[in-house]
Protein backbone atom coordinates (compact mmCIF):
# COMPACT_ATOMS: atom_id res chain seq x y z
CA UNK A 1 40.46 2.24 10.10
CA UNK A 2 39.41 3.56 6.96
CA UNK A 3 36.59 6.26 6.81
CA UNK A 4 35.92 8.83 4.76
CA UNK A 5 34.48 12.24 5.28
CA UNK A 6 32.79 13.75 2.40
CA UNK A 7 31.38 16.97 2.75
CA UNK A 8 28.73 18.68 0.29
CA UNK A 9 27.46 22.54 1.85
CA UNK A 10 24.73 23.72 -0.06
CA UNK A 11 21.77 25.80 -0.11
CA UNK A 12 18.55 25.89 -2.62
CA UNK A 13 20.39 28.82 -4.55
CA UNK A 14 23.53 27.14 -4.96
CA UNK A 15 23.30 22.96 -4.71
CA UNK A 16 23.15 22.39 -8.40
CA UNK A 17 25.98 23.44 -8.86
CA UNK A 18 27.58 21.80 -5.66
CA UNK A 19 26.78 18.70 -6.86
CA UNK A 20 28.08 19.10 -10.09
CA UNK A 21 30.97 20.44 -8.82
CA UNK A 22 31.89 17.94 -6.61
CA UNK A 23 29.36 14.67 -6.69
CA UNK A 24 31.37 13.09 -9.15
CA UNK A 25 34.12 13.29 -7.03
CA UNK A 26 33.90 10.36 -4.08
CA UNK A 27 36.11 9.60 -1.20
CA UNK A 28 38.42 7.14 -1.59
CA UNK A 29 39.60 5.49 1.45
CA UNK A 30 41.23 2.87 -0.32
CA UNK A 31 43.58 5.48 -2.20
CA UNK A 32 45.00 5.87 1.57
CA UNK A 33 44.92 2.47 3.39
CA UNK A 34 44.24 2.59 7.44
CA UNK A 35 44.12 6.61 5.95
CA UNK A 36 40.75 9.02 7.70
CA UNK A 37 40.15 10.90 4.25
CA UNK A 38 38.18 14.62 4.65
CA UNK A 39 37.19 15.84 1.00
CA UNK A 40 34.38 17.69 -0.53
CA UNK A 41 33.80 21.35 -0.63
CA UNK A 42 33.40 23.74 2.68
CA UNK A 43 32.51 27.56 3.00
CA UNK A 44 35.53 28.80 4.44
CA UNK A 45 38.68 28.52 5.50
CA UNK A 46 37.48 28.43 8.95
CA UNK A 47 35.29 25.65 8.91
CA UNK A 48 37.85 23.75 6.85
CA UNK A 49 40.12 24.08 9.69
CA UNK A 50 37.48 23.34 12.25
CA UNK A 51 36.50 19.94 10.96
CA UNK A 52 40.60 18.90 10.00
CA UNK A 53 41.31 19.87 13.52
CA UNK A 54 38.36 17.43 14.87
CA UNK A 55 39.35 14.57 12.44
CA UNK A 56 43.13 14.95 14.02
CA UNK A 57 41.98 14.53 17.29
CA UNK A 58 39.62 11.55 17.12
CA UNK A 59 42.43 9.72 14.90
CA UNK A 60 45.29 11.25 14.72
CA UNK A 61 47.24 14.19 12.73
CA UNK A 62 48.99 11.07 10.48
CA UNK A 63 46.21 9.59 10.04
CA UNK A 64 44.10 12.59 8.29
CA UNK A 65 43.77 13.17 4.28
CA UNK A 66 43.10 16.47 3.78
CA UNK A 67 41.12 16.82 0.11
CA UNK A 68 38.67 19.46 1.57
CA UNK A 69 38.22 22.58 -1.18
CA UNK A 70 36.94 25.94 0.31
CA UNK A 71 34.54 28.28 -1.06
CA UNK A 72 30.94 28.56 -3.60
CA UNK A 73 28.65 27.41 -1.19
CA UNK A 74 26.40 28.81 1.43
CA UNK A 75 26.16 26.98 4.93
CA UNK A 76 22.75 26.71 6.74
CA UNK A 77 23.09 28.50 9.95
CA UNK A 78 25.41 27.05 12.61
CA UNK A 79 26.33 24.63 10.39
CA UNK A 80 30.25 24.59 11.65
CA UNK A 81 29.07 23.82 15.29
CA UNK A 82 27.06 21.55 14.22
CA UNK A 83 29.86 19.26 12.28
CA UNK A 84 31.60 19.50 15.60
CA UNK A 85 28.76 18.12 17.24
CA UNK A 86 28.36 14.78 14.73
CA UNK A 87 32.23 14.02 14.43
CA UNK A 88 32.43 12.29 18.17
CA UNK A 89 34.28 9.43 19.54
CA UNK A 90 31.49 7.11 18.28
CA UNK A 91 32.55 7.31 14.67
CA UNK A 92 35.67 5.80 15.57
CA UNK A 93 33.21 2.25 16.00
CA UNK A 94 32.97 2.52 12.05
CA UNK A 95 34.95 0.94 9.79
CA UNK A 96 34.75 0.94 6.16
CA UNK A 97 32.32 3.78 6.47
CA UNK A 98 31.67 7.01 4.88
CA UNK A 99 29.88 9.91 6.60
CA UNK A 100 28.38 12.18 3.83
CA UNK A 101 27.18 15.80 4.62
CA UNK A 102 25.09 17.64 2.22
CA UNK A 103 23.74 20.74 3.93
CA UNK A 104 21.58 19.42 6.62
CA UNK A 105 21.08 15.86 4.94
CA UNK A 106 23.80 13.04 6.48
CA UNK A 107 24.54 9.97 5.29
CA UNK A 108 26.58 7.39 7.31
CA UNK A 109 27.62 4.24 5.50
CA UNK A 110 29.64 1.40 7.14
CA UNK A 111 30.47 -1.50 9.11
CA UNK A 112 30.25 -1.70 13.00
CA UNK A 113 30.94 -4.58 15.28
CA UNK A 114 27.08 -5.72 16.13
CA UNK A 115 23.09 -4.40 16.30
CA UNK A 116 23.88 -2.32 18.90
CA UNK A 117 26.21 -0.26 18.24
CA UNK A 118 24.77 0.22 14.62
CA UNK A 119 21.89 1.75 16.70
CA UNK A 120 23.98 4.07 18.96
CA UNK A 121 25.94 5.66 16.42
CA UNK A 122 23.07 7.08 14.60
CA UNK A 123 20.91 7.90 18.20
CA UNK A 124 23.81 9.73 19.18
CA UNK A 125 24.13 11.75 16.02
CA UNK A 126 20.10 12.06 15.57
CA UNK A 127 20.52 13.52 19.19
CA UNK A 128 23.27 15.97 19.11
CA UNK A 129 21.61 17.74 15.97
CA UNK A 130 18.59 19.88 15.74
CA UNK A 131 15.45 18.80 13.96
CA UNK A 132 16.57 20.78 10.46
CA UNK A 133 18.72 17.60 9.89
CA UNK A 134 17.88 14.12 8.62
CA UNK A 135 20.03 10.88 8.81
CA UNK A 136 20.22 8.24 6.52
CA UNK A 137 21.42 4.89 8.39
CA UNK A 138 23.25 2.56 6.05
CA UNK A 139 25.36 0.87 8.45
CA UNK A 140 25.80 -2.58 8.80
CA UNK A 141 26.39 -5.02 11.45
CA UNK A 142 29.47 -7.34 11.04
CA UNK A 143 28.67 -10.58 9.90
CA UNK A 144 25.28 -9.72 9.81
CA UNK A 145 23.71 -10.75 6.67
CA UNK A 146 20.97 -12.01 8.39
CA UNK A 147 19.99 -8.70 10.15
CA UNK A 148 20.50 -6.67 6.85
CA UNK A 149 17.81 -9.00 5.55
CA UNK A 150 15.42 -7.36 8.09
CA UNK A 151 16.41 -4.21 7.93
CA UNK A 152 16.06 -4.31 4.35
CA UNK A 153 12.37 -5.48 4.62
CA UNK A 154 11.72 -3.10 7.38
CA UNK A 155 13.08 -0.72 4.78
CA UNK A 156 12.87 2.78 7.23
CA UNK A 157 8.64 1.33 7.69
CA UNK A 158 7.17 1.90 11.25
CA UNK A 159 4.94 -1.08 12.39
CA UNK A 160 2.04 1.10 13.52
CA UNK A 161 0.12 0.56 16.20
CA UNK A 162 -3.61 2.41 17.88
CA UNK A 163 -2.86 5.80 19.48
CA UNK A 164 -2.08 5.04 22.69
CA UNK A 165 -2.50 1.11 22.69
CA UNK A 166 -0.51 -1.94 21.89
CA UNK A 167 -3.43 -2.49 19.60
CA UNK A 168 -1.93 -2.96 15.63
CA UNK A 169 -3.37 -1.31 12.48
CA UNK A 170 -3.97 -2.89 9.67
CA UNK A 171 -0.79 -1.24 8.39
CA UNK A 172 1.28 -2.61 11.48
CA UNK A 173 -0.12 -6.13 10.58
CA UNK A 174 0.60 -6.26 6.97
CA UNK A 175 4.41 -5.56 7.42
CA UNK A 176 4.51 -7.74 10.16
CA UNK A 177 3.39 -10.56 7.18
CA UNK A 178 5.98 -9.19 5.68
CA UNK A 179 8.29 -9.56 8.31
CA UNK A 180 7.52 -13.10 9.22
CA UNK A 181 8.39 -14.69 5.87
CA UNK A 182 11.28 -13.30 5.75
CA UNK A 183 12.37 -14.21 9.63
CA UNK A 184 11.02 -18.12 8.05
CA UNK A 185 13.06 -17.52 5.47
CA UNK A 186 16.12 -16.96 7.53
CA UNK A 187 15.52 -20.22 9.34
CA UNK A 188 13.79 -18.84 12.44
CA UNK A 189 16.90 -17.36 13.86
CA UNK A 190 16.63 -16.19 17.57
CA UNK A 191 15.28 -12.41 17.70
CA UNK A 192 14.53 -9.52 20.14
CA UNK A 193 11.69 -7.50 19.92
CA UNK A 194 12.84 -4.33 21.13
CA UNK A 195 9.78 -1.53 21.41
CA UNK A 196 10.74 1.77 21.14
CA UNK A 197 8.39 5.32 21.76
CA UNK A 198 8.80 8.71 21.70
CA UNK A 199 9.41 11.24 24.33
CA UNK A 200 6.16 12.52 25.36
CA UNK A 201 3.71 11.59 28.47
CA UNK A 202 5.52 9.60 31.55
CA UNK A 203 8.49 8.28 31.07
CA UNK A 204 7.36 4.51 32.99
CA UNK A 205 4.70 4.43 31.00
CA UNK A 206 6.37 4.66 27.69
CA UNK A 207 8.45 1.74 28.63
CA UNK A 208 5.53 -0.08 29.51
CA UNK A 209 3.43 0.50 26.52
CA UNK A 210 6.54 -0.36 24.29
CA UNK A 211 7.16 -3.58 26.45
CA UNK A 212 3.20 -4.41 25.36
CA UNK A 213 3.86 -3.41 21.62
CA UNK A 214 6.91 -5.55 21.37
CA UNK A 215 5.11 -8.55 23.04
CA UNK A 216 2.11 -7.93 20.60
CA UNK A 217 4.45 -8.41 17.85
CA UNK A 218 6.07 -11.14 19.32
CA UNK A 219 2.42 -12.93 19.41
CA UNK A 220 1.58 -11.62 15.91
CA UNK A 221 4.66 -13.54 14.58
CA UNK A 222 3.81 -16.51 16.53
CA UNK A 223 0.44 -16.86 14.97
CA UNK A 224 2.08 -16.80 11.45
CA UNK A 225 4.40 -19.66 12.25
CA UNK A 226 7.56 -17.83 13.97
CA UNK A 227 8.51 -20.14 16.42
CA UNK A 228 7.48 -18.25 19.59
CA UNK A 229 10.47 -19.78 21.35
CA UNK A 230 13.06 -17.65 18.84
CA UNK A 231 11.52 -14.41 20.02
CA UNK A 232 12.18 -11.99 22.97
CA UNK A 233 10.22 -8.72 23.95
CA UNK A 234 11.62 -6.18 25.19
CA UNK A 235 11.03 -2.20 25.90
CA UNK A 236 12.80 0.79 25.97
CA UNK A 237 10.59 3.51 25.87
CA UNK A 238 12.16 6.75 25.01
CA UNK A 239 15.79 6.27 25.89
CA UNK A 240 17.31 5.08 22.16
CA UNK A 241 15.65 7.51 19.89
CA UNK A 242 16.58 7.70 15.80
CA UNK A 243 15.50 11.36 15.07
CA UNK A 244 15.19 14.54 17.54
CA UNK A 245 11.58 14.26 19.53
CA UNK A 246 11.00 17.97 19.09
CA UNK A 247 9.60 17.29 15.79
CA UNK A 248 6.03 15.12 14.03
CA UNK A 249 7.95 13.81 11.92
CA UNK A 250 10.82 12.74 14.47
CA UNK A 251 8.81 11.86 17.22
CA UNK A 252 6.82 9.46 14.56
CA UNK A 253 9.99 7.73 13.15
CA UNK A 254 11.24 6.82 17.23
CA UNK A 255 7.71 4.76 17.93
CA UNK A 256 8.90 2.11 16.73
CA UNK A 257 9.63 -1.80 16.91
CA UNK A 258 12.92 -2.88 16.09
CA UNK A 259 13.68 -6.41 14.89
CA UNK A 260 17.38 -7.37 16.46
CA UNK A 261 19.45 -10.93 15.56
CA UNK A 262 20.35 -12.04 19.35
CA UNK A 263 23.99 -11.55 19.45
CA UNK A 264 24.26 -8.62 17.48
């Protein structure tokens, strides 16, 4: 089981010393085998309770390590409802993992069981939270060496594409090259293209025009020597976002093209 919740609450007046107070500090799950371990530093009393009580119920009163301290920090607003929100059912997918909370900044470290679940953890947290909040993804698919590879390369990147079209920039193209040495590299594994957009305009015709940025990619690869055989488009439009759509900055991160090992 082993996951670790490590909460840091902070706000511009007060993180310094939040983080020297506690960033020196880490969970450690493997103080507490098969152990869910809670520590860090909350505003109050309330809250502390809040999130215990949550932990308890996802995995069990014996199975929670309470190290949470209370006090000398300043929540952003709502931030108690808002740790209700991220600590779902879905968490219980990760193993080895560590969900980190600094003020609105959450980090989520771990291992799940393949590609897509790696991806629906972090929709549903980048969902249930307003736009104030940013996620860093560091899971990891199981056995998936391979697929780290890619994500690595993708590093966070969006392959960019014409406004409107499943036309590439010159951006788009040159992490694509990027991209294909390192699928070569890998041997050519099998992979699915999986196009992704944002929320806005028709909801059909998002899922078309990723289907057509996907298979643009596909051909892209092709042309530098992927074997077009190994690769698979596919769309989704809107319906797995990575950050809330209400946003520029969100909206720009979910038009996207994710590269997925088939199987994971």
């Amino acid at each position: 089981m082993k996951f670790s919740l490590f909460v840091l609450v902070s706000c511009l007046a007060c993180q310094t010393a939040v983080f020297a107070e506690t960033a020196h500090v880490p969970a450690k799950p493997a103080e507490e085998p098969g152990k869910v371990v809670a520590s860090g530093t909350v505003p109050d009393e309330a809250a502390r309770a809040a999130i215990l009580t949550r932990l308890r119920e996802l995995y069990g009163a014996q199975n929670v390590v309470d190290r949470l301290e209370v006090g000398g920090v300043v929540p952003p607003p709502n931030w108690s409802e808002n740790m209700a929100k991220i600590l779902t059912p879905n968490l219980k997918q990760v193993h080895k993992g560590q969900l980190q909370v600094n003020g609105t900044q959450i980090a989520i470290k771990g291992q799940v069981g393949n590609e897509a679940l790696r991806q629906q953890v972090v929709s549903t947290l980048a969902t249930s939270l307003n736009p104030t909040y940013s996620i860093d993804n560091g899971l990891v698919a199981a056995g998936g060496e391979a697929q780290s590879l890619l994500d690595k390369t993708l590093s966070n990147r969006v392959v960019e594409f014409e406004s409107g079209s499943a036309t590439l920039t010159p951006a788009g193209r040159t992490i694509l090259d990027e991209m294909a040495a390192v699928i070569r590299q890998i041997g050519n594994p099998k992979i699915q293209l999986i196009g992704h957009t944002d929320n806005l305009g028709n909801r059909q015709g998002n899922v078309m025009l990723s289907l057509a940025r996907a298979d643009t990619v596909r051909q892209y690869l092709a042309e530098k020597g992927v074997p077009a055989d190994s690769l698979s488009a596919v769309g989704a439009g809107p319906d797995q976002p990575v950050a809330p759509n209400d946003t520029v900055e969100g909206r720009a991160k979910n038009r996207r093209i994710e590269f997925r090992l088939a199987g994971q």
